[in-house]
N, C-alpha and C. Protein backbone atom coordinates (compact mmCIF):
# COMPACT_ATOMS: atom_id res chain seq x y z
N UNK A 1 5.49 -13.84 23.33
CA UNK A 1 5.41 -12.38 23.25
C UNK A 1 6.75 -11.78 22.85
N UNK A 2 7.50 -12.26 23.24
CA UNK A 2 9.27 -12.05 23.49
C UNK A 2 9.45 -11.96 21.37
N UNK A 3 9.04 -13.30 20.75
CA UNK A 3 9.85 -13.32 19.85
C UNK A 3 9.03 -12.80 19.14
N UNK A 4 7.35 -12.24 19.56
CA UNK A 4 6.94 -11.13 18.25
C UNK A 4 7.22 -9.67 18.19
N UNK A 5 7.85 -9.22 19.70
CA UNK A 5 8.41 -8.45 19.45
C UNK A 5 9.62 -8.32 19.01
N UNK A 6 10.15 -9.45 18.60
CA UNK A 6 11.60 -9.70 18.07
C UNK A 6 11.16 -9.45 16.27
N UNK A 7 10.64 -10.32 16.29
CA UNK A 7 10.06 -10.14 15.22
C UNK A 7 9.58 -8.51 14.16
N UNK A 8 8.98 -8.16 15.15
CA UNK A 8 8.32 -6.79 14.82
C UNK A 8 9.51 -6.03 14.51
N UNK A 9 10.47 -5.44 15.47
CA UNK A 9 11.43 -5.47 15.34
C UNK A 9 12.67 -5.76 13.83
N UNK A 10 12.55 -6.38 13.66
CA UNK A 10 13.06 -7.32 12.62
C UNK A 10 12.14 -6.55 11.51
N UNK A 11 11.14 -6.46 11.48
CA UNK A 11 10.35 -5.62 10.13
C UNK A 11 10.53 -4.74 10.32
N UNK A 12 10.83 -4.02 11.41
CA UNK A 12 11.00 -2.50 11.64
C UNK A 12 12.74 -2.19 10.61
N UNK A 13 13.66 -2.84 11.16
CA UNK A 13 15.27 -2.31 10.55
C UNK A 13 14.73 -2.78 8.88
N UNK A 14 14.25 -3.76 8.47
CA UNK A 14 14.65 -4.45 7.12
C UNK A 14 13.68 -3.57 6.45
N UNK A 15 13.15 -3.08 7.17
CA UNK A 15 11.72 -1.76 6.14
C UNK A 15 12.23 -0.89 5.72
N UNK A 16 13.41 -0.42 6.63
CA UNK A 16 14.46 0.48 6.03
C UNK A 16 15.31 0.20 5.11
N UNK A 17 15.80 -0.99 5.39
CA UNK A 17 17.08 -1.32 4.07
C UNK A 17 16.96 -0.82 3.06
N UNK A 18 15.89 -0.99 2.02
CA UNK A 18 15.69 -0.47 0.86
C UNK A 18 15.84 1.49 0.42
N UNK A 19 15.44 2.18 1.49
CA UNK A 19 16.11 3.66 2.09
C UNK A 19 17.39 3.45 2.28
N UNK A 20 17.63 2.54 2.63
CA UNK A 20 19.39 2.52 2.91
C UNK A 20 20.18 2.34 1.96
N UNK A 21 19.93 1.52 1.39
CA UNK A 21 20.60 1.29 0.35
C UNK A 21 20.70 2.26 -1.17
N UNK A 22 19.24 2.98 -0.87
CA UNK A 22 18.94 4.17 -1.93
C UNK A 22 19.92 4.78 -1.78
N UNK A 23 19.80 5.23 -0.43
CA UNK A 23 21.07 6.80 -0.29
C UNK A 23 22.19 6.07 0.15
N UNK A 24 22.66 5.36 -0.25
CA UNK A 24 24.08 4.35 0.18
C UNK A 24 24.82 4.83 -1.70
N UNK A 25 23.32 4.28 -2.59
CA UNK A 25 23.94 4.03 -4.17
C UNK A 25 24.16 5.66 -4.75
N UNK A 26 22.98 6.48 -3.97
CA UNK A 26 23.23 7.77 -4.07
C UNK A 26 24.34 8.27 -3.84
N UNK A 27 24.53 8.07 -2.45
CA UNK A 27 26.42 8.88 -2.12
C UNK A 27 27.07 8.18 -3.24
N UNK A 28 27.44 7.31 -3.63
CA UNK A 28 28.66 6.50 -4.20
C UNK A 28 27.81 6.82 -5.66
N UNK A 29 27.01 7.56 -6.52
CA UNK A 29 26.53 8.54 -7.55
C UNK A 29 26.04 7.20 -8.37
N UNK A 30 25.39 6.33 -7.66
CA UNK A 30 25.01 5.14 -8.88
C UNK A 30 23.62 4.91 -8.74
N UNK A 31 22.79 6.44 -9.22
CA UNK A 31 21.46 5.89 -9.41
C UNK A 31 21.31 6.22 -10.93
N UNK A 32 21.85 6.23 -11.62
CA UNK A 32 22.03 6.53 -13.56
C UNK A 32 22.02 7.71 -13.70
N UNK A 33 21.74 8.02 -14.77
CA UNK A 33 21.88 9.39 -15.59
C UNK A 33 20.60 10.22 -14.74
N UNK A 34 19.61 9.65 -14.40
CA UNK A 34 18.62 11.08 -13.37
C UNK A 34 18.14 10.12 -12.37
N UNK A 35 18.88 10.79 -11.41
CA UNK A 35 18.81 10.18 -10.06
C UNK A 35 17.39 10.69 -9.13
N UNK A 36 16.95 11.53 -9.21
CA UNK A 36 15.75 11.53 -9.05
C UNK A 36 14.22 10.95 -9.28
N UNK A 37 14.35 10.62 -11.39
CA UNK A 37 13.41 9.63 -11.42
C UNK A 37 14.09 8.66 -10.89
N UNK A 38 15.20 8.29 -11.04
CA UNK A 38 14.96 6.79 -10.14
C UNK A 38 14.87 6.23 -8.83
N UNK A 39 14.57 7.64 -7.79
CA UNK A 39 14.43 7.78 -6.48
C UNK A 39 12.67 7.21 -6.51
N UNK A 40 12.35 8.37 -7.35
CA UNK A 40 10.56 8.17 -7.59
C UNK A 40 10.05 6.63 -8.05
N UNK A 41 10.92 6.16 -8.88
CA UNK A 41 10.17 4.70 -9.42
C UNK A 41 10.32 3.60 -8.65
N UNK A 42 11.56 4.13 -7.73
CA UNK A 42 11.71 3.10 -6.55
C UNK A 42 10.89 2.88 -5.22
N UNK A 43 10.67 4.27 -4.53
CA UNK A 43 9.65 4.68 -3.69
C UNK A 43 8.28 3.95 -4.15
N UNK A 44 8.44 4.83 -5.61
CA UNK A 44 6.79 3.89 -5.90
C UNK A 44 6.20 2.74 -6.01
N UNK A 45 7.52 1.78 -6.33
CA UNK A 45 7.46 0.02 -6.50
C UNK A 45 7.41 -0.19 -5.06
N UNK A 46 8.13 0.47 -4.03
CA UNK A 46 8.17 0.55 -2.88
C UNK A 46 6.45 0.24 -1.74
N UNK A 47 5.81 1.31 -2.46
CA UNK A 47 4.98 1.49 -1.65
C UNK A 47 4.24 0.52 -2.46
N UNK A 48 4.20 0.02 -3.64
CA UNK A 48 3.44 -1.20 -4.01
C UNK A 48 3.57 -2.31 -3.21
N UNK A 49 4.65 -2.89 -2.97
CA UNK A 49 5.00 -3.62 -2.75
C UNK A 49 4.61 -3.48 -1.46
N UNK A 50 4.96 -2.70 -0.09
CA UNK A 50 4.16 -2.76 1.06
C UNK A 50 2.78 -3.01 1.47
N UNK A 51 1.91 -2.48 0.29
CA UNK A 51 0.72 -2.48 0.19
C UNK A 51 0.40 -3.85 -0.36
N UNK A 52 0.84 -4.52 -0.94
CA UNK A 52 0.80 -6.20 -1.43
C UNK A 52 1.16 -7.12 -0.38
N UNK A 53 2.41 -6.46 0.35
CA UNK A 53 2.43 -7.39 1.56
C UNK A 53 0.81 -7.21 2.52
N UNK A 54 0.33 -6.35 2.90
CA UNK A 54 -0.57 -5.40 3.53
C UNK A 54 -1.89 -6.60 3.22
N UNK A 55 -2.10 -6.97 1.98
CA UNK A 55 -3.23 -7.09 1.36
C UNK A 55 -2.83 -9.00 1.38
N UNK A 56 -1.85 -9.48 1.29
CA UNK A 56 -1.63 -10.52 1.88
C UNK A 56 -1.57 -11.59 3.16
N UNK A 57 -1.44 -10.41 3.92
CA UNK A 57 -1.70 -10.72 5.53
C UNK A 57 -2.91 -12.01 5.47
N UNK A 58 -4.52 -11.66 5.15
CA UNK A 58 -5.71 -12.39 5.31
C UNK A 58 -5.54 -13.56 4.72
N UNK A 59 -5.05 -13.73 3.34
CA UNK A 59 -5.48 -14.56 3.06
C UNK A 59 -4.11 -15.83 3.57
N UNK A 60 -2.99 -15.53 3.10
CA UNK A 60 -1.96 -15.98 4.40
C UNK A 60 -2.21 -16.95 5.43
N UNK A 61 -3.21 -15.96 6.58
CA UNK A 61 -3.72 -16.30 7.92
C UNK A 61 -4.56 -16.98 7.44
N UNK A 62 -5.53 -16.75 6.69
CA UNK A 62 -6.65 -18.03 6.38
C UNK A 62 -6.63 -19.15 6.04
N UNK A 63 -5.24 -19.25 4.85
CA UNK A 63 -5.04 -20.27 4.29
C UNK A 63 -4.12 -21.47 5.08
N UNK A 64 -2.85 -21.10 5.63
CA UNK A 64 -2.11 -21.79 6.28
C UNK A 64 -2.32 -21.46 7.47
N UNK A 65 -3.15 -20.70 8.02
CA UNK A 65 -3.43 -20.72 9.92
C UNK A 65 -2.41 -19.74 10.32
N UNK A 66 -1.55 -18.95 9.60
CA UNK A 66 -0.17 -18.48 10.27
C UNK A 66 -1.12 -16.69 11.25
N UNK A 67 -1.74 -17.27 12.11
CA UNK A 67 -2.40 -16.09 12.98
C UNK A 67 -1.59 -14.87 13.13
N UNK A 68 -0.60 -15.08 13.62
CA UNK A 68 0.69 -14.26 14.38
C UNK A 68 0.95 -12.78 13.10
N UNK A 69 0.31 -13.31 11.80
CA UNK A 69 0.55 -12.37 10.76
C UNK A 69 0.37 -11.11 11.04
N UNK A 70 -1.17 -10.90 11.82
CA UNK A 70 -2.18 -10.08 11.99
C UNK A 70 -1.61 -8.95 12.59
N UNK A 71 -0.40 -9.17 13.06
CA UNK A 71 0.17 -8.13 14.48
C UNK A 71 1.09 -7.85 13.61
N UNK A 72 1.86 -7.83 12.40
CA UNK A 72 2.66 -7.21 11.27
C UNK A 72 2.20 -6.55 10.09
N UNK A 73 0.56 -6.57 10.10
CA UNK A 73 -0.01 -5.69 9.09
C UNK A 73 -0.21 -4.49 9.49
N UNK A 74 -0.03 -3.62 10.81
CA UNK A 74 -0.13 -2.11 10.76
C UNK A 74 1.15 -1.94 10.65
N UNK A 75 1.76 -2.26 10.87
CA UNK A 75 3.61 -2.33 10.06
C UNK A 75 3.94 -1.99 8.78
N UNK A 76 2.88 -3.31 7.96
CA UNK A 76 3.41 -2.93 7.07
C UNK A 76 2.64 -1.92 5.98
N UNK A 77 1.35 -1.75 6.85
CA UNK A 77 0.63 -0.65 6.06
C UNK A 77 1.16 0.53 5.98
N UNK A 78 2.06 1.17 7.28
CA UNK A 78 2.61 2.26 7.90
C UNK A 78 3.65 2.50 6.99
N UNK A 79 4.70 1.33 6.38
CA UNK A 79 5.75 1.37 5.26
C UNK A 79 4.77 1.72 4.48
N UNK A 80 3.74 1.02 3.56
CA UNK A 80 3.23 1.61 2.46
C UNK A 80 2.83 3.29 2.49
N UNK A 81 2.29 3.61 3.75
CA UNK A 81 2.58 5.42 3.40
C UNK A 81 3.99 6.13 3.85
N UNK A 82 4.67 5.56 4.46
CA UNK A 82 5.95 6.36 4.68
C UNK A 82 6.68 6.27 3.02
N UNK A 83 6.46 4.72 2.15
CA UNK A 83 7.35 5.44 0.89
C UNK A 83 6.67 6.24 -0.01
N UNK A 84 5.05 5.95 -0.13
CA UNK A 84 3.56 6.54 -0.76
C UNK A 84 4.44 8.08 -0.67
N UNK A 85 4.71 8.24 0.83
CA UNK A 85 5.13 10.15 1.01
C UNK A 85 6.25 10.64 1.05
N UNK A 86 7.23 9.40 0.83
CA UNK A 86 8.79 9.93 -0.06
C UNK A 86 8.74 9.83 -1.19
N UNK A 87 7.47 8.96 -2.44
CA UNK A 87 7.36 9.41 -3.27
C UNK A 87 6.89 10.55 -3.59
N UNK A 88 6.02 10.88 -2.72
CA UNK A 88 4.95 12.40 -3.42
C UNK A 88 6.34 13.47 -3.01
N UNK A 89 6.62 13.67 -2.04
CA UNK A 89 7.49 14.82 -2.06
C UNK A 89 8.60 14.54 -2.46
N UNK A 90 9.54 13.74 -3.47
CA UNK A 90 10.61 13.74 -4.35
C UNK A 90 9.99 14.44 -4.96
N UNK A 91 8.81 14.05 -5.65
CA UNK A 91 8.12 14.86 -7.07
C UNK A 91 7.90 16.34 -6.42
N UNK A 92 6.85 16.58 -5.67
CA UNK A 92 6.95 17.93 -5.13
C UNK A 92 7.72 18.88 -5.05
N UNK A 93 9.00 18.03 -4.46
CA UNK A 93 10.01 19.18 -3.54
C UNK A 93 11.26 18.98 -4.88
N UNK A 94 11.60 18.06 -4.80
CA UNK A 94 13.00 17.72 -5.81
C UNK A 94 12.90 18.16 -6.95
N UNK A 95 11.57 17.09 -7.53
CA UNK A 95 11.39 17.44 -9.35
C UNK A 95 11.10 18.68 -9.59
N UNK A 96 10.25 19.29 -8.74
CA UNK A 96 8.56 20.55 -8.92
C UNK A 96 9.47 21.82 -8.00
N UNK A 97 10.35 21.30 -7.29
CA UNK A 97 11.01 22.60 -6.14
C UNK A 97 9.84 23.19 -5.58
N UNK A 98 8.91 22.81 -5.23
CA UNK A 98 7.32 22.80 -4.41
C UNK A 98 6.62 24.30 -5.31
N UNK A 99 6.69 23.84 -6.49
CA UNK A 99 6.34 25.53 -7.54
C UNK A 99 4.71 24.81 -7.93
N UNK A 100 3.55 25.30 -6.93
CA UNK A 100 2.55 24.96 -6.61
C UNK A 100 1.59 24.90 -8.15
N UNK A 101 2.07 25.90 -8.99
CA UNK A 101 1.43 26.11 -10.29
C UNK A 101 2.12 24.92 -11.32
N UNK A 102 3.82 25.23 -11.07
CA UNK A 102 3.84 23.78 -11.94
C UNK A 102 3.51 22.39 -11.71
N UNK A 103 3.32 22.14 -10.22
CA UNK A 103 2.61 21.01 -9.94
C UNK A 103 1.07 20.67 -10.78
N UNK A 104 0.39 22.11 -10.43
CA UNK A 104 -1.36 21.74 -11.16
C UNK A 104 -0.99 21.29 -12.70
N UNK A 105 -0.26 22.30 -13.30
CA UNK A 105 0.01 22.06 -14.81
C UNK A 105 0.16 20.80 -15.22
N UNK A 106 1.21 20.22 -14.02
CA UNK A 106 1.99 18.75 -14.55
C UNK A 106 0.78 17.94 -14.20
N UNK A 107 -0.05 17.57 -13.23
CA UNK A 107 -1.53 16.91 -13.37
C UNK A 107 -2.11 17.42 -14.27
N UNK A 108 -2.70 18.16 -14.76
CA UNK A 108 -3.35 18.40 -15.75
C UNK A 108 -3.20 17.75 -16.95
N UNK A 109 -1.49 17.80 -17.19
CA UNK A 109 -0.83 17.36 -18.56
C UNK A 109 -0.51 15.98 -18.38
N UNK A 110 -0.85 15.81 -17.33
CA UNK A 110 -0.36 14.08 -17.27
C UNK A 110 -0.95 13.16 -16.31
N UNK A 111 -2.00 12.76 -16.54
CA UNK A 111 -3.07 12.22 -15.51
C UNK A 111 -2.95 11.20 -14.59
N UNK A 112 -1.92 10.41 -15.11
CA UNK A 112 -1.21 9.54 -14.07
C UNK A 112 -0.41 9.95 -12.30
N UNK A 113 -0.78 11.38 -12.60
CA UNK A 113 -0.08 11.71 -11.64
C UNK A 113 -1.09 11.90 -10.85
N UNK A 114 -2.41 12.40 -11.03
CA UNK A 114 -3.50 12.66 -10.53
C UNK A 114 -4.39 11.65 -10.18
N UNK A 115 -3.77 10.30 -10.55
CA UNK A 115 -3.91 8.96 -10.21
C UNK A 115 -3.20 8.53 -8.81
N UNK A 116 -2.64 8.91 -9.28
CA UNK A 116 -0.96 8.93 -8.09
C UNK A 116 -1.36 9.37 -6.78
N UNK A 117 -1.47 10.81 -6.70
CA UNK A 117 -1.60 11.65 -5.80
C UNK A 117 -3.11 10.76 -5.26
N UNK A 118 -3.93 10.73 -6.01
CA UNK A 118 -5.08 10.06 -5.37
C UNK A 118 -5.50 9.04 -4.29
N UNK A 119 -4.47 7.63 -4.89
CA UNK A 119 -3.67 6.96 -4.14
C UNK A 119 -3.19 7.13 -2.91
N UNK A 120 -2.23 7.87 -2.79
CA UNK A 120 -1.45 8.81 -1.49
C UNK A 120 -2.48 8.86 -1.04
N UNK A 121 -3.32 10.11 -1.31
CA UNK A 121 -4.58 10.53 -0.38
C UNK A 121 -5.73 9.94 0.46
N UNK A 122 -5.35 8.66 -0.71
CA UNK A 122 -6.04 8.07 0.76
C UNK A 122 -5.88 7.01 1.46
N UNK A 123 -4.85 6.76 1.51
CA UNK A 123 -3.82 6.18 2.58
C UNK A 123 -3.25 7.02 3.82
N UNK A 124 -4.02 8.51 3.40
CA UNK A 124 -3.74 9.14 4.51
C UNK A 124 -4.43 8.65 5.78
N UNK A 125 -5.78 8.51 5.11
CA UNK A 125 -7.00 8.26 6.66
C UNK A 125 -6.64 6.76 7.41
N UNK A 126 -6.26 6.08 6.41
CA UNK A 126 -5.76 4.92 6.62
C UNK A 126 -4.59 4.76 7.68
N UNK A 127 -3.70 5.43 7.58
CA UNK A 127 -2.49 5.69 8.36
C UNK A 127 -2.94 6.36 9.78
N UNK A 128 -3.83 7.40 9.70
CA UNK A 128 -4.03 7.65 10.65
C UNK A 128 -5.12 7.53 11.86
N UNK A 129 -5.65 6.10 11.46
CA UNK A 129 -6.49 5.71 12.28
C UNK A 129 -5.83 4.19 12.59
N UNK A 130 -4.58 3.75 12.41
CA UNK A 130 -4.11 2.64 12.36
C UNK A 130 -3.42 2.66 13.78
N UNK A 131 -3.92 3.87 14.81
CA UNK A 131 -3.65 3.16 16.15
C UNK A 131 -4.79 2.06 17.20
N UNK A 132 -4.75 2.19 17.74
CA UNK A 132 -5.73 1.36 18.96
C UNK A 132 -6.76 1.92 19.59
N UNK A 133 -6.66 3.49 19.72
CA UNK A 133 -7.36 4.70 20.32
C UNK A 133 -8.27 4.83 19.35
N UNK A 134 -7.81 4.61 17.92
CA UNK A 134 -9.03 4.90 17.00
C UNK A 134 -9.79 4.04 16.51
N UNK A 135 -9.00 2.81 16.69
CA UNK A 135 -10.15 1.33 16.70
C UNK A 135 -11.10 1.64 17.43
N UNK A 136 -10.72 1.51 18.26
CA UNK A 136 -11.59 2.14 19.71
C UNK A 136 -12.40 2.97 19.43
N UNK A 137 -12.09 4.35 19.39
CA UNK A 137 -12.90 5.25 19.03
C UNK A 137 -14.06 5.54 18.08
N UNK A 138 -13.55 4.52 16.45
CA UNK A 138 -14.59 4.48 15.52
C UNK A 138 -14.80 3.49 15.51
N UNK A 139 -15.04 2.55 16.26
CA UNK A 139 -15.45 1.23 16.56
C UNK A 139 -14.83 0.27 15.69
N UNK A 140 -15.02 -1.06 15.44
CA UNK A 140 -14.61 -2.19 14.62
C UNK A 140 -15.13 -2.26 13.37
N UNK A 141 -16.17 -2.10 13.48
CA UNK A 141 -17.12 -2.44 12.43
C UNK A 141 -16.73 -1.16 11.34
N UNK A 142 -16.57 -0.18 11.69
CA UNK A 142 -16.96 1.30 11.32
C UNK A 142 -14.97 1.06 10.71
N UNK A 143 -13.93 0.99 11.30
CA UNK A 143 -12.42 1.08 11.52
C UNK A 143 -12.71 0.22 9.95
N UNK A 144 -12.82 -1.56 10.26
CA UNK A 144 -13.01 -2.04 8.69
C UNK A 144 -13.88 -1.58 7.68
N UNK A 145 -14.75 -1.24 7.52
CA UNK A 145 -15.30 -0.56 6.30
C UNK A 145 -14.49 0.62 6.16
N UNK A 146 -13.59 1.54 6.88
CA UNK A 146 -12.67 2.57 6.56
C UNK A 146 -11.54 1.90 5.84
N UNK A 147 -10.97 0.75 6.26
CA UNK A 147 -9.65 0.32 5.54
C UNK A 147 -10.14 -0.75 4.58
N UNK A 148 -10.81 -0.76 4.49
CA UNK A 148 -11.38 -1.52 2.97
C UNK A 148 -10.93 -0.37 1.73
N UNK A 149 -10.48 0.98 2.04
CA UNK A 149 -9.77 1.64 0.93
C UNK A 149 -8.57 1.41 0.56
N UNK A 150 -8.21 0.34 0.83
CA UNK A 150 -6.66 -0.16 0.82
C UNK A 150 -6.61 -0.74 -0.67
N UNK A 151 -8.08 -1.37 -0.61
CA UNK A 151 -7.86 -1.89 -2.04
C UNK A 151 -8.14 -0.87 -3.29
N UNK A 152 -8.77 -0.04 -2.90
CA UNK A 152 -9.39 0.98 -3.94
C UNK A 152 -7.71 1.51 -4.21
N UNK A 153 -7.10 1.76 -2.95
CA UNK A 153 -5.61 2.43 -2.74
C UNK A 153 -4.60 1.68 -3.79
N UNK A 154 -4.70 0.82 -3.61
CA UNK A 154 -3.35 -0.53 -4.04
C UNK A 154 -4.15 -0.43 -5.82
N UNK A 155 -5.27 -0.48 -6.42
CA UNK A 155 -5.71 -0.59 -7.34
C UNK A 155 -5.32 0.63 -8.65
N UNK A 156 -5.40 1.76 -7.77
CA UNK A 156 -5.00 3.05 -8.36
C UNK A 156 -3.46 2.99 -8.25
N UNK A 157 -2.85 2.44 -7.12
CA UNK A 157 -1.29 2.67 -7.58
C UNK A 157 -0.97 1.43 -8.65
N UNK A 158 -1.47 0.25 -8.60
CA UNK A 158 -0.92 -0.22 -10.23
C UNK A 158 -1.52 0.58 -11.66
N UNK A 159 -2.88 0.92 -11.77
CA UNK A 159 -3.09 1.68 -12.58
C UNK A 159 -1.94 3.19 -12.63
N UNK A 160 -1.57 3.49 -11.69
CA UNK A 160 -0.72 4.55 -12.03
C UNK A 160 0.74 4.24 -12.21
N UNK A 161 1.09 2.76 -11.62
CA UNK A 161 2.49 2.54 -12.51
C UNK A 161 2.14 2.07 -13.82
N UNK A 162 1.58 1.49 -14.47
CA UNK A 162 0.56 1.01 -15.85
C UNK A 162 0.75 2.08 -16.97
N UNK A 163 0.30 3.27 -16.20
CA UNK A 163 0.33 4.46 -17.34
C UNK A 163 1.92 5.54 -17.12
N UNK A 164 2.34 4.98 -16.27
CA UNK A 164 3.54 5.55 -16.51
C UNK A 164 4.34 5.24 -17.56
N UNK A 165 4.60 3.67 -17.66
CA UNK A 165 5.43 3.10 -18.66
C UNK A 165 4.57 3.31 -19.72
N UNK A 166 5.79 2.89 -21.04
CA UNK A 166 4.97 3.06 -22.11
C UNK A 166 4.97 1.78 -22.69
N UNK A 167 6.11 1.09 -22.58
CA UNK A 167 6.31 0.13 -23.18
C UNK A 167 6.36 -1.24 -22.94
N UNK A 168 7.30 -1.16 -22.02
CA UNK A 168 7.21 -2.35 -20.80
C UNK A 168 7.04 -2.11 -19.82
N UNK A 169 5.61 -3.27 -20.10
CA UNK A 169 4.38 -2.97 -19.11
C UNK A 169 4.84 -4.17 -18.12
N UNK A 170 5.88 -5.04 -18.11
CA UNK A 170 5.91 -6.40 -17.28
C UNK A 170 5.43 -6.06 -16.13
N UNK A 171 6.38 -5.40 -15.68
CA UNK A 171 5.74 -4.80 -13.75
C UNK A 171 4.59 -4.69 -13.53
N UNK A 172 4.58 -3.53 -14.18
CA UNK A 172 2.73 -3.23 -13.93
C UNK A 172 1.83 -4.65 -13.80
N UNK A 173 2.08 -5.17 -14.77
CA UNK A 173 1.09 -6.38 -15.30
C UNK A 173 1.50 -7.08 -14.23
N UNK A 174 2.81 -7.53 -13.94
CA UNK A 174 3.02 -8.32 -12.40
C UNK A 174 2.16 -8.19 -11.44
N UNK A 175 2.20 -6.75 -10.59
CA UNK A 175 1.61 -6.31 -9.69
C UNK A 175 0.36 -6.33 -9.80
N UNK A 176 -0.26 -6.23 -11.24
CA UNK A 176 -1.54 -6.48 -11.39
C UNK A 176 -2.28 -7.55 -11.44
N UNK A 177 -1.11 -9.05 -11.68
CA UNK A 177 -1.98 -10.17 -11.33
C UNK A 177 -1.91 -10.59 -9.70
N UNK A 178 -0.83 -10.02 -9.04
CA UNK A 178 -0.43 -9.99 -7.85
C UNK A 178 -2.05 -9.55 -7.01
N UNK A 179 -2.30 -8.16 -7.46
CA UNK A 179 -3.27 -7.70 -6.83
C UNK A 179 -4.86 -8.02 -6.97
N UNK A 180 -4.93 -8.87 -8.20
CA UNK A 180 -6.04 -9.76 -8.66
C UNK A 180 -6.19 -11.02 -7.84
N UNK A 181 -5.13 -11.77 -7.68
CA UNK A 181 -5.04 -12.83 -6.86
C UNK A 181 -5.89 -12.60 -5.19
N UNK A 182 -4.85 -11.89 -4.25
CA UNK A 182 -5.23 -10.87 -3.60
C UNK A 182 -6.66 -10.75 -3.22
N UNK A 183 -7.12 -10.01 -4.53
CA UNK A 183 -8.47 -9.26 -4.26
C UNK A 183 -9.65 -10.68 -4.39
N UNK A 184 -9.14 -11.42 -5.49
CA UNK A 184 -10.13 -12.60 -5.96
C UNK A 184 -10.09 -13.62 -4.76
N UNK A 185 -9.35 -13.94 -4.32
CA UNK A 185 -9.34 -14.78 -3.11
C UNK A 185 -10.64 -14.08 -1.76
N UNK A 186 -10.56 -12.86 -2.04
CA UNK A 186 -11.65 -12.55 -0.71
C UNK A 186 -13.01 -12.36 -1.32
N UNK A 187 -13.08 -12.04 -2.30
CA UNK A 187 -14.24 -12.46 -3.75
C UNK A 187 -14.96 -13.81 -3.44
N UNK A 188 -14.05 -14.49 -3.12
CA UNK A 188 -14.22 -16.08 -3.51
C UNK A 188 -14.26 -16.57 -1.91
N UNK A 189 -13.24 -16.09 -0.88
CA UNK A 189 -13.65 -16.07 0.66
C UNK A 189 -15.18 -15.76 1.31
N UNK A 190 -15.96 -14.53 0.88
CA UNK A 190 -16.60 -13.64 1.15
C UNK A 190 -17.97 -14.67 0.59
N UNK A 191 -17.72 -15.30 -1.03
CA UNK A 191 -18.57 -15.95 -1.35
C UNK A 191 -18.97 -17.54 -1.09
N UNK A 192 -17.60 -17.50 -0.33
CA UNK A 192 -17.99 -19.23 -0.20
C UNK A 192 -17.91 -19.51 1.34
N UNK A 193 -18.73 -18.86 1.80
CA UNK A 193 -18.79 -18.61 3.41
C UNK A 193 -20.15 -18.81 3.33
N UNK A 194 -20.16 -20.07 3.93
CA UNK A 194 -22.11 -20.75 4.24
C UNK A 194 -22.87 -19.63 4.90
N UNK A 195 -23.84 -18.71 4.38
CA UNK A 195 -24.65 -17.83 5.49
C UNK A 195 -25.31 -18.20 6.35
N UNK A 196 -25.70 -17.54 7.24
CA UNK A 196 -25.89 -18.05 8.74
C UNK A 196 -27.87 -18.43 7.76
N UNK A 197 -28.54 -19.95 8.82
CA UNK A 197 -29.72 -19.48 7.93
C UNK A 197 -30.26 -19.01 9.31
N UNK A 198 -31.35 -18.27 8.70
CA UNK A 198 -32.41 -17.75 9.59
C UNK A 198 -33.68 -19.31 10.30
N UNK A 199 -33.37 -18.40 11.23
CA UNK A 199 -34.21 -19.80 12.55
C UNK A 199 -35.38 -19.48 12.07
N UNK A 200 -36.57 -20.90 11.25
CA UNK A 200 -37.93 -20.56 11.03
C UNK A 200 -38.80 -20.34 11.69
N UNK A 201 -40.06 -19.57 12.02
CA UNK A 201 -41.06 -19.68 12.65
C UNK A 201 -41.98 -20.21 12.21
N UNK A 202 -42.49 -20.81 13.51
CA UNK A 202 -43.64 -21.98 12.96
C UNK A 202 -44.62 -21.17 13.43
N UNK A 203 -45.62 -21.34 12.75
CA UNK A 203 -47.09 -21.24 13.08
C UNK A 203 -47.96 -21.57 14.32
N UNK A 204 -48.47 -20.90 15.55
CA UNK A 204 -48.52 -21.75 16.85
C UNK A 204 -50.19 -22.17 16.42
């Protein structure tokens, strides 16, 4: 018990590093020529990347037995919306200065963002049923078919780093075989799981 909360712990400070080190390169003025997009593209690889750890947990535990995983995935789902919502409000507050009309405009004119935001949104419900009270509350059965939007979630944020770039697409395409792997493994879990058979009745 001792060393998973050591552990936990341990994901808790190093979840930050990457925040730390942002506004570390910030003070000392070394995020390039616009330090803002590169607050946003970082956040956003950010919250990919949490959400890949997130989506790794199962198959992980399935494959090599490593159980203990299971108790570091509301961790690391919780990182995937804490940077999900330092990305949305850089753009909001920093880029947009929260000017509610140029926000609609800039979705309108640029659909990736409305990809984006989508994403976020629903990692909200996700986040906030990721205590114990609400397991509880919306039962098990009901709790997983709610976070089964993780993948719909994680799917729309590579499609929305995808259409950001124009050119080099490497990342994107990374994250996208990343998240294929991922998804195809429980494809292939889901399908190669002997079904229970049904007990026959005989005729008396």
């Amino acid at each position: 018990m001792n060393d998973i909360k050591f552990s936990k712990f341990l994901l808790l400070v190093n979840g930050f590093v990457p925040l730390a080190l942002l506004f570390y390169d910030g003070w000392r003025g070394e995020l390039g020529a616009n330090p803002i997009e590169f607050f946003l593209r970082t956040t956003g690889v950010l919250t990919l990347v949490f959400l890949l750890f997130t989506l790794a947990v199962t198959p992980l535990r399935k494959i090599f037995g490593w159980n203990q995983l299971v108790k570091f995935r509301r961790m690391l789902g919780l990182y995937a919306f804490f940077y999900g919502f330092l990305h949305l409000i850089t753009y909001g507050i920093f880029d947009k200065s929260f000017d509610f009309a140029a926000i609609v405009s800039d979705v309108w004119q640029r659909p990736f963002i409305a990809v984006g935001m989508l994403a976020f949104f629903l990692l909200i419900p996700l986040a906030a049923t990721s205590t114990n009270s609400m397991i509880k509350r919306l039962g098990g059965k009901n709790w997983a078919r709610l976070h089964k939007l993780t993948y719909l979630t994680a799917i729309l944020g590579v499609v929305h780093f995808w259409m950001i770039v124009k050119s080099d697409v490497f990342y994107p395409v990374l994250f996208g075989l990343m998240l294929a792997i991922l998804l195809g493994y429980r494809v292939y879990s889901n399908y190669s799981q002997p079904k229970p058979q049904k007990a026959k009745i005989h005729a008396p």
